[in-house]
Every structure is written in C-alpha cells, then in structure tokens.
Protein backbone atom coordinates (compact mmCIF):
# COMPACT_ATOMS: atom_id res chain seq x y z
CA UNK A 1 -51.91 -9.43 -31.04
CA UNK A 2 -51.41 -6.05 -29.69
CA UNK A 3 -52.23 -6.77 -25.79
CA UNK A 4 -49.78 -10.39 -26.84
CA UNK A 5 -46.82 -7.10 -28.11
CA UNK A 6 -47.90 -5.13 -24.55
CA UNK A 7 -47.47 -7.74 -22.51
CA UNK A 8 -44.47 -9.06 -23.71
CA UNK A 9 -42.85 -5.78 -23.23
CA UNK A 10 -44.85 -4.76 -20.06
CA UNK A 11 -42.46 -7.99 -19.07
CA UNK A 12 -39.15 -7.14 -20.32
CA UNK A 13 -39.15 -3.79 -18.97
CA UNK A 14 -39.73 -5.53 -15.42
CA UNK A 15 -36.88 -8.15 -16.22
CA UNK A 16 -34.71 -5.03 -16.96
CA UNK A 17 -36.02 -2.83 -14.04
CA UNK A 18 -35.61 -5.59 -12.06
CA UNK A 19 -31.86 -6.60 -13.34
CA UNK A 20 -31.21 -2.83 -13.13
CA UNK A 21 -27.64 -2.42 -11.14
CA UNK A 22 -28.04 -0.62 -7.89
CA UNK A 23 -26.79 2.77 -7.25
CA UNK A 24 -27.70 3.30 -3.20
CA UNK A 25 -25.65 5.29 -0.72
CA UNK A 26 -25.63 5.36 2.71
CA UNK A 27 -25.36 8.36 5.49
CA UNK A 28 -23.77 8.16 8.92
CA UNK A 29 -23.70 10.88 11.16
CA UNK A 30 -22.93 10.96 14.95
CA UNK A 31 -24.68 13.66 17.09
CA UNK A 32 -22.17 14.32 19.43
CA UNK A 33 -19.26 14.80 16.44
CA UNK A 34 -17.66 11.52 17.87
CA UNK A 35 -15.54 9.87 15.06
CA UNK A 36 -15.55 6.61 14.20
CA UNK A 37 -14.98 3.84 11.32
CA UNK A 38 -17.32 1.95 8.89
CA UNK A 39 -16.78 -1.50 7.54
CA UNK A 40 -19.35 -2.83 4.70
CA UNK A 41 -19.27 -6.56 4.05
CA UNK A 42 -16.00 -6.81 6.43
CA UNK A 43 -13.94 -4.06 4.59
CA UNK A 44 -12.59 -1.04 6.36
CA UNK A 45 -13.78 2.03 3.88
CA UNK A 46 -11.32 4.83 5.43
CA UNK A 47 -8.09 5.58 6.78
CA UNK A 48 -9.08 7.25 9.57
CA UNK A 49 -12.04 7.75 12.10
CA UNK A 50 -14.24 10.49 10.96
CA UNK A 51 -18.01 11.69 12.50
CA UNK A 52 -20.27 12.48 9.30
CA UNK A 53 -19.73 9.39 6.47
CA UNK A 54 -21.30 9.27 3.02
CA UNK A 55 -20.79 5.42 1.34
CA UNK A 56 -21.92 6.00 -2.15
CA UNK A 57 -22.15 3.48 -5.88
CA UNK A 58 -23.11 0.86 -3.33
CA UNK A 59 -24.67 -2.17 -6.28
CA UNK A 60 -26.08 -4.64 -3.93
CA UNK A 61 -29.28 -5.06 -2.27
CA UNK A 62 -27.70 -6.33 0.88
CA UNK A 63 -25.21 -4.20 3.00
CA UNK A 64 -23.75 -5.95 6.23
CA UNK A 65 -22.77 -2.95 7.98
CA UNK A 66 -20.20 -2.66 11.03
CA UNK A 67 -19.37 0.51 13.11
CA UNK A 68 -16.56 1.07 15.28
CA UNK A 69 -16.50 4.03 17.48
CA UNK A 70 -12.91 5.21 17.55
CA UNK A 71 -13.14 5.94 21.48
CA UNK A 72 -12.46 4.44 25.11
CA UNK A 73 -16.16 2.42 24.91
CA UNK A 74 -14.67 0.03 22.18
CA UNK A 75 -18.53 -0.23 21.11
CA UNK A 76 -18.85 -2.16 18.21
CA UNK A 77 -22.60 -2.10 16.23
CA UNK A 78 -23.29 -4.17 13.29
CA UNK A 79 -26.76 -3.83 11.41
CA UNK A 80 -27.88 -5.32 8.02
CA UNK A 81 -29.38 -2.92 5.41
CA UNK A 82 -31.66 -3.86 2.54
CA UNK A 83 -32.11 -1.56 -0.59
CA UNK A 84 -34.91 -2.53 -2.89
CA UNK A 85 -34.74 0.33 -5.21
CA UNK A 86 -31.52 2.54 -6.97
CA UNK A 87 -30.79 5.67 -6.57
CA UNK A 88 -31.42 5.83 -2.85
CA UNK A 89 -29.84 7.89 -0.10
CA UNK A 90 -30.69 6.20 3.22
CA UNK A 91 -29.29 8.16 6.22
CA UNK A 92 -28.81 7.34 9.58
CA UNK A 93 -27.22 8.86 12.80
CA UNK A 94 -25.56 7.62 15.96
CA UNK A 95 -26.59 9.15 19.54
CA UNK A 96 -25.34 8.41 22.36
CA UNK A 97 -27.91 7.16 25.03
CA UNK A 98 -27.05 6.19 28.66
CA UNK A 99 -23.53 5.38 27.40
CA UNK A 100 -24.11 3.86 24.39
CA UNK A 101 -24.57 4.71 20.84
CA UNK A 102 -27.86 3.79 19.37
CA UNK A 103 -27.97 3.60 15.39
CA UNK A 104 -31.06 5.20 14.74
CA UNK A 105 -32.59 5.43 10.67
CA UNK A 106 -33.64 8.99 9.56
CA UNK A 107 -35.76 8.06 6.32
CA UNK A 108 -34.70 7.42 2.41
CA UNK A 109 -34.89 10.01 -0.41
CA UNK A 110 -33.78 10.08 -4.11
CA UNK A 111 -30.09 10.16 -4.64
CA UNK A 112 -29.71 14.30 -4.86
CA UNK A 113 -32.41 15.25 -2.84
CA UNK A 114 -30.38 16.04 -0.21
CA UNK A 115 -28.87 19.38 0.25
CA UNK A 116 -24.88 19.59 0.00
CA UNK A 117 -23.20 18.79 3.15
CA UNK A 118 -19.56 19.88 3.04
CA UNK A 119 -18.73 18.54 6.57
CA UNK A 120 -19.10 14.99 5.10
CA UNK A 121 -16.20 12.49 4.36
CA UNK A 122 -17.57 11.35 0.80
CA UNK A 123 -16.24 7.39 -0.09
CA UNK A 124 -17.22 5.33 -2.91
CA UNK A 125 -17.90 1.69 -2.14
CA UNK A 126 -14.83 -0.56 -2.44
CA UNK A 127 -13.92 -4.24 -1.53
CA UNK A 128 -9.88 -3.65 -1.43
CA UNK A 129 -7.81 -3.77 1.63
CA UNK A 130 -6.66 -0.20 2.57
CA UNK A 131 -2.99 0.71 3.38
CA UNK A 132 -3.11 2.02 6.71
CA UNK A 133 0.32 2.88 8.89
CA UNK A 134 -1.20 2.22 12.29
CA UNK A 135 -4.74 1.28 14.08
CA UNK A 136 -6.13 3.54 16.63
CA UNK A 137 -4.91 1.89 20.02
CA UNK A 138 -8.11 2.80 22.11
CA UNK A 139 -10.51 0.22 20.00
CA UNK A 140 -9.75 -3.53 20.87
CA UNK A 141 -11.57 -5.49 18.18
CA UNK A 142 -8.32 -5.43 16.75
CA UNK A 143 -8.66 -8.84 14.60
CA UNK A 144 -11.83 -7.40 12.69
CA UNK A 145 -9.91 -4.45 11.53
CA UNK A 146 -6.84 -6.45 11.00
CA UNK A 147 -8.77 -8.92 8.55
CA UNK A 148 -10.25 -5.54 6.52
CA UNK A 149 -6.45 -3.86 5.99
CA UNK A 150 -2.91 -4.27 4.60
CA UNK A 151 0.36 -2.72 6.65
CA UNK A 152 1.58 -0.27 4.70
CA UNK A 153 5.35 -1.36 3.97
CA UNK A 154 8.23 1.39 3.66
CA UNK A 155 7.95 2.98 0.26
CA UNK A 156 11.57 2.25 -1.53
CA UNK A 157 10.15 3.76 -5.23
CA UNK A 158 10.95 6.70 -6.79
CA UNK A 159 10.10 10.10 -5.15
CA UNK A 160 8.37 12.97 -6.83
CA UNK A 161 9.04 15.42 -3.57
CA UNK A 162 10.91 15.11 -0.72
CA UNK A 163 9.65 15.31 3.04
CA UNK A 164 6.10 14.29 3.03
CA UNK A 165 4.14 15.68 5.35
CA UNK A 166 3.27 13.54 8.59
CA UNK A 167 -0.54 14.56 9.31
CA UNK A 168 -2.75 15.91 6.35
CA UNK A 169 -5.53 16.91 8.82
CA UNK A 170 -5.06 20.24 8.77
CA UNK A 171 -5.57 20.38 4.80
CA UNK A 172 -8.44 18.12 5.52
CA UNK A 173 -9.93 20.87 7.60
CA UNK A 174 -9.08 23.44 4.95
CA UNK A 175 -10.79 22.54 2.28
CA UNK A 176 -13.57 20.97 4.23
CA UNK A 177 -14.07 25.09 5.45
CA UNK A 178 -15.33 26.03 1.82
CA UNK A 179 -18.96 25.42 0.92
CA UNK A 180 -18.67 25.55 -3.05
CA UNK A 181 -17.74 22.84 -5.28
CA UNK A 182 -15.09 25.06 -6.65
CA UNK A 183 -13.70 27.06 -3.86
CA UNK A 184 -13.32 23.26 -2.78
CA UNK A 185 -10.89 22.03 -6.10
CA UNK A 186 -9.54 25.57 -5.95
CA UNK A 187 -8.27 25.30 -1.92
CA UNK A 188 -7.71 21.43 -2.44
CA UNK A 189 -5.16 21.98 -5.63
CA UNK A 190 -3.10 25.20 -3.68
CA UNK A 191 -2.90 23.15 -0.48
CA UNK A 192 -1.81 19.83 -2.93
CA UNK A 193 0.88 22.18 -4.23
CA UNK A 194 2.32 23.77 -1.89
CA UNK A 195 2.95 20.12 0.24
CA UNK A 196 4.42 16.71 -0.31
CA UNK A 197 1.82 14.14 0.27
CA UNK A 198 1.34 10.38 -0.15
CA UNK A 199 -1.01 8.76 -2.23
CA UNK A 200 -2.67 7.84 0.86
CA UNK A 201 -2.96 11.44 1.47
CA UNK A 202 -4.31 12.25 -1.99
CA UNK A 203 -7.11 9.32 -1.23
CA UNK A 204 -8.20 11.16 1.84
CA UNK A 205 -8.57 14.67 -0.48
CA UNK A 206 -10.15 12.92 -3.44
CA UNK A 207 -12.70 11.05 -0.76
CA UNK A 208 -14.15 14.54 -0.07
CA UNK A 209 -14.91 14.98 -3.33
CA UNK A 210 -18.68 13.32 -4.93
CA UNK A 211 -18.25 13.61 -8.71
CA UNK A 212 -15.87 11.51 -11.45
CA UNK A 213 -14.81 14.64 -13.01
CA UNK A 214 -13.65 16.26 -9.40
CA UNK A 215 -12.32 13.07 -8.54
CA UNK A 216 -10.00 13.09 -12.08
CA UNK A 217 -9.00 16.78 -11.67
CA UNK A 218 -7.49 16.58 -8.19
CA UNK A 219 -5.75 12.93 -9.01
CA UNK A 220 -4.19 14.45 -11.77
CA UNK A 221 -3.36 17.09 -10.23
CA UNK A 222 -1.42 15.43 -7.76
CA UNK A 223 0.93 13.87 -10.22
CA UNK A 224 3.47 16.40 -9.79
CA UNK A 225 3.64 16.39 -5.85
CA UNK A 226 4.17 12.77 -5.07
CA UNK A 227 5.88 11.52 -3.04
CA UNK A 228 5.68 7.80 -3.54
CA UNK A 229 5.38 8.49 -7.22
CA UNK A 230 5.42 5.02 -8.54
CA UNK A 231 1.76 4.46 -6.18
CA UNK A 232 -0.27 6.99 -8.19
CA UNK A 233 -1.92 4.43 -10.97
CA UNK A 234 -3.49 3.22 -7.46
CA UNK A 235 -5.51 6.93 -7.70
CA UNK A 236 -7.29 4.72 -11.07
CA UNK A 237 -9.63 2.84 -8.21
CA UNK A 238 -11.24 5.88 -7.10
CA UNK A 239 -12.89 6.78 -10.60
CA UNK A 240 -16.26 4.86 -11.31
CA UNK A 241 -16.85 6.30 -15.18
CA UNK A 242 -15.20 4.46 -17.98
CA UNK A 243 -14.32 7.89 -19.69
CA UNK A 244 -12.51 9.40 -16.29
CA UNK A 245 -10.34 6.17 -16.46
CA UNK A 246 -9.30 6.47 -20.41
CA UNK A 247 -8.18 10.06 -19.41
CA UNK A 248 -6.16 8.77 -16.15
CA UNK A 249 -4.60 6.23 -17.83
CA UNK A 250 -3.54 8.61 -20.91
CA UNK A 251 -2.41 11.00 -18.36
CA UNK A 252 -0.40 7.96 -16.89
CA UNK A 253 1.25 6.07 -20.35
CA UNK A 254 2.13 9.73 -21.36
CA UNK A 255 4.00 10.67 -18.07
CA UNK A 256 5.79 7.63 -18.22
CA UNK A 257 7.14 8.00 -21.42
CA UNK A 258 8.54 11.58 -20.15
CA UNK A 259 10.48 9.60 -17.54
C-alpha cells in the first residue's frame, strides 16, 4: 500500500514538473558592439537596434529566433532554440567572421547565476506589435519587420507636457552609466522628470529595468510627464506579477477620477 501511495505521487510530481510553465531567458551579445534587432516567433521585441539583448519570462519550449543586424550587410540569421528545463539563462554572442556574423552558444546556467550586466537592454517576452515611427533604412528585409510592427499614428489625445523630446538616447546612456539597481531608478526618475517623453520612451527606460517592482516604480512615475497621456494604461503590458498590475491599475482608476 505504501510503495502503491509512493508511486502514485512519485507520478504526480512528474505530471506537475513536467506541466510546470517555463521561465527561460535568452542572451545576445555582439563582440564587436554592432547593434542589431531580435524577433522571437516573428515579433519584433524592441524599438530600436541595440548590441547586448536579454529576452526574459520566455514560457515555451520552442523559440524561433530571427536576428537582424541593423548595418550595410542586411544579414539576416534565424536559429531555433529548445529549452527543456525553467529557469534557464542560455546566452549566446554574435562575431563577426570573414564578413559575416556567426551566432555562436556560450553555455546555460540557472536564471541568477549570472553576474549583473548593466550594459544590457533587458525585455520581457511579448507577442504584440510594437509602435515604431520609422525602420532603419540600411536593412532591406523590410516585409519581415513590417509583418512584426504597427505605424505609430499622430497622437491627437490629451497631453501631460508639452515638447517631447525627439531622441531619448542620451537618457538611455545615462542611466545605463550607473552600476546599482538604485543609482539606476534614482538617475532614471530625475532624467524622467526633468523631460517630456512618450510612452514609447518610457518602454525603452522600463526595458532596462529586470524586476516587477522596478518596472511599477518608474511606470508610475512617469504618470506625471506624459506626453501622450491617454497611452500610459499601455505601461500595464510590461508588468508580469498579478500584484504589480492591481497597484497600476489603482494608480490608473484613481488618476482618472482626478481628471
């Protein structure tokens, strides 16, 4: 009866294990600093080309994966991934060899394992189509990135500020100069205040950023320096815990009825 009682459990605890969401993330990093863009399962996952990429909540054991370098060799390289655990970090790099980038696998650790890399562009796994205001002209596999985005239409909403800024990369830069967590909130929420930025904008800021509760801070935050005010309940699709959306959307109901 007792080995009957193990066994039985021995099983469910392989059903569960197996049933188990995944929680993998995935490292891209070109040698030479040469930016570029990532598509998983045909969707564009940033706004703009960047060198050192970190997909994370990725639930699936399959990832079709598509680079673009963002360059004058239009190379395109597409690779399919296969994740048989959770809570996996596999990274990868890109060097260039006679010409052409090579995407070369570095290995697999536990998520955390890694140390801190504040150079990296941090992006949660999404399947949305990303508002973007124009496509790099140099890369001519135009129709793929046309299928994976949305043209971002002229915003006729209310305005929280006036004048938005035309290029956040400098503020990128900024706060991608501290090394510590919270010199990184602390430079990201001056910089946030002191300008007039887009949602888009904000999405760039909160992408550098790994954790829910950083995430929430710096999209609430923003609230009050919007300029397309009337996008920010799109900031909601960047938190992954259940408890960071019940505070956005409080934050949201109760700023509305100030209006």
């Amino acid at each position: 009866m007792k080995f009957k009682l193990l066994v039985i459990s021995l099983c469910c605890f392989i059903q569960l294990e197996h049933s188990a969401q995944l929680n993998n993330s995935l490292l891209v990093k070109s040698t030479d600093s040469t930016n570029f863009y990532i598509f998983i399962n045909g969707f564009l996952q940033h706004l703009k080309p960047y060198h050192n990429i970190k997909i994370t909540s990725y639930d699936e054991s399959k990832l079709n994966l598509k680079i673009i370098i963002a360059d004058s060799s239009n190379q395109s390289i597409s690779k399919q991934i296969y994740f048989e655990k959770k809570d996996k970090e596999t990274s990868s790099e890109l060097t260039l060899i006679d010409s052409i980038y090579k995407f070369r696998f570095n290995g697999e650790v536990n998520i955390g394992v890694q140390p801190i890399d504040t150079s990296q562009l941090i992006i949660a796994y999404h399947t949305t189509k990303i508002n973007y205001d124009s496509i790099n002209p140099l890369i001519t596999d135009s129709s793929f990135i046309k299928d994976s985005i949305s043209v971002k239409q002229v915003y006729l909403g209310e305005k929280g500020c006036s004048n938005p800024i035309e290029d956040n990369s400098e503020i990128i830069n900024l706060i991608n100069e501290e090394i510590f967590s919270s010199n990184k909130i602390k430079t990201a929420k001056i910089l946030i205040k002191e300008s007039c930025l887009s949602v888009s904008d904000i999405i760039e800021i909160i992408n550098l950023f790994e954790f829910d509760d950083q995430k929430l801070e710096i999209a609430l935050d923003s609230y009050y320096n919007l300029y397309d005010i009337e996008n920010f309940y799109k900031l909601k699709e960047l938190l992954l815990l259940n408890s960071s959306i019940d505070k956005f959307e409080k934050f949201l109901n109760e700023n509305k009825k100030l209006d």
